[in-house]
C-alpha atoms as a PDB file:
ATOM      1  CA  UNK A   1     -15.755  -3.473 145.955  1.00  0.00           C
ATOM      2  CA  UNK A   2     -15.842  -6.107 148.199  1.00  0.00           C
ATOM      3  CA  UNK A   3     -18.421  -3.946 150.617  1.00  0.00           C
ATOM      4  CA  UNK A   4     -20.626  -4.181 147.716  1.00  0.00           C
ATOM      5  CA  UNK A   5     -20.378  -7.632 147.051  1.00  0.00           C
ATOM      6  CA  UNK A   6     -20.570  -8.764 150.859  1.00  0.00           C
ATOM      7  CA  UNK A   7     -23.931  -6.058 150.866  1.00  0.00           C
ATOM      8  CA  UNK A   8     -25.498  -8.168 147.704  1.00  0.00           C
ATOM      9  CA  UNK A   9     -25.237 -11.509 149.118  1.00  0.00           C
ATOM     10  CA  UNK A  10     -26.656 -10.650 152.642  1.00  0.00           C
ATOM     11  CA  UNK A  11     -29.563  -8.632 151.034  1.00  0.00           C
ATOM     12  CA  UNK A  12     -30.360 -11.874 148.796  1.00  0.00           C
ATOM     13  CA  UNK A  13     -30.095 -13.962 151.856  1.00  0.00           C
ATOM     14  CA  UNK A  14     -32.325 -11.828 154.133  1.00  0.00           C
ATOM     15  CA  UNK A  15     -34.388 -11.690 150.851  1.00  0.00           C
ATOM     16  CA  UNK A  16     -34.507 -15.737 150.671  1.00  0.00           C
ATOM     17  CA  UNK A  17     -35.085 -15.764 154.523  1.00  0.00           C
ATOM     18  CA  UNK A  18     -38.136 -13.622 154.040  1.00  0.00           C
ATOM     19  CA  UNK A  19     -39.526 -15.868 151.552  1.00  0.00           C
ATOM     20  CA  UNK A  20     -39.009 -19.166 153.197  1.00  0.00           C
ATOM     21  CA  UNK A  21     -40.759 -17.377 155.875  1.00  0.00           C
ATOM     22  CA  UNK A  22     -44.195 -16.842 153.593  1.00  0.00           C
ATOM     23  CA  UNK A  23     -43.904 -20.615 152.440  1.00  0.00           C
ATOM     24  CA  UNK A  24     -43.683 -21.803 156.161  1.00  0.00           C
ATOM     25  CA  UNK A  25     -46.589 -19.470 157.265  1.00  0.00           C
ATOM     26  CA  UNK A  26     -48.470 -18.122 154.773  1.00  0.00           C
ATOM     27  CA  UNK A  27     -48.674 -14.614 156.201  1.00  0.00           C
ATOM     28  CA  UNK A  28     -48.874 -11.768 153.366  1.00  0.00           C
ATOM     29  CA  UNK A  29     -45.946  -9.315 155.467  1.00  0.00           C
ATOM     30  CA  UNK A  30     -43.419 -11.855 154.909  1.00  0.00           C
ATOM     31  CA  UNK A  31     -43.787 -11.770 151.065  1.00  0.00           C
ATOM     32  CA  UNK A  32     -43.835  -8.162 150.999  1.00  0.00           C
ATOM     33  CA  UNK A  33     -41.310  -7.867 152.978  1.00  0.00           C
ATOM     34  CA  UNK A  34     -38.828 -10.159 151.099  1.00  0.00           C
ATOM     35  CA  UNK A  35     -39.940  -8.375 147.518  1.00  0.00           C
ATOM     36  CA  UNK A  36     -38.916  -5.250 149.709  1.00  0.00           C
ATOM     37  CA  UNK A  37     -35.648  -5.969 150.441  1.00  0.00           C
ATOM     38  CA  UNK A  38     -35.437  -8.041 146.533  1.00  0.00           C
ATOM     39  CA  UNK A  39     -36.083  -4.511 145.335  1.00  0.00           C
ATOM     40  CA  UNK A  40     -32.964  -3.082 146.986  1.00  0.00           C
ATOM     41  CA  UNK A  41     -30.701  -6.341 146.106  1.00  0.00           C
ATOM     42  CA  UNK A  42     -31.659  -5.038 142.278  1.00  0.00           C
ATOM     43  CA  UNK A  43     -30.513  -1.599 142.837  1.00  0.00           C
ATOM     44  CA  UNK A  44     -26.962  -3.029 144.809  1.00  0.00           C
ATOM     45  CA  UNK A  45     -26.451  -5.075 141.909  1.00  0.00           C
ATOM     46  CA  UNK A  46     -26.772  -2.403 139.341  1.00  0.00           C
ATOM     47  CA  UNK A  47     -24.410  -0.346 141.368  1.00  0.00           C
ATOM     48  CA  UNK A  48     -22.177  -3.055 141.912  1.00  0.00           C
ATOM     49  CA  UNK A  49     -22.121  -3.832 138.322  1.00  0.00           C
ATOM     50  CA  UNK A  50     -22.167   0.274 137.420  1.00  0.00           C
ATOM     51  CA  UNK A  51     -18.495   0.292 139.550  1.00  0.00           C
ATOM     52  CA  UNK A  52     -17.388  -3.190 137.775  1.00  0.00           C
ATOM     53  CA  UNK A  53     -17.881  -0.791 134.290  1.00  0.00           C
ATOM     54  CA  UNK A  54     -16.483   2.109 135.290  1.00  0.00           C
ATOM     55  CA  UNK A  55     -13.168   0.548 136.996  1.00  0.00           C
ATOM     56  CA  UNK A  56     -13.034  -1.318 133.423  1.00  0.00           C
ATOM     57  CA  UNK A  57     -13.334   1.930 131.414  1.00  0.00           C
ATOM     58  CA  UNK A  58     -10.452   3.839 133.415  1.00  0.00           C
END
């Protein structure tokens, strides 16, 4: 549990990082790659919040 939560905050970090990245330089590969990695912090939040249900429901 608290792999998934440690793996959520340092995607939405790198995610941030990317983005601050495109606003200091203005090159296009910095935004993609911060909706990139935004992209997988959605799918490690569902799971994270897919095992929060499931430990709940057992």
């Amino acid at each position: 549990m608290a792999f998934l939560r440690t793996l959520f905050l340092l995607l939405l970090l790198i995610s941030g990082g990317f983005f601050v990245h495109f606003l200091a330089t203005g090159q296009e590969r910095y935004k993609h790659y911060g909706l990139r990695v935004l992209r997988w912090t959605v799918v490690a939040a569902f799971v994270f919040f897919g095992v929060l249900i499931l430990e709940r429901a057992f």
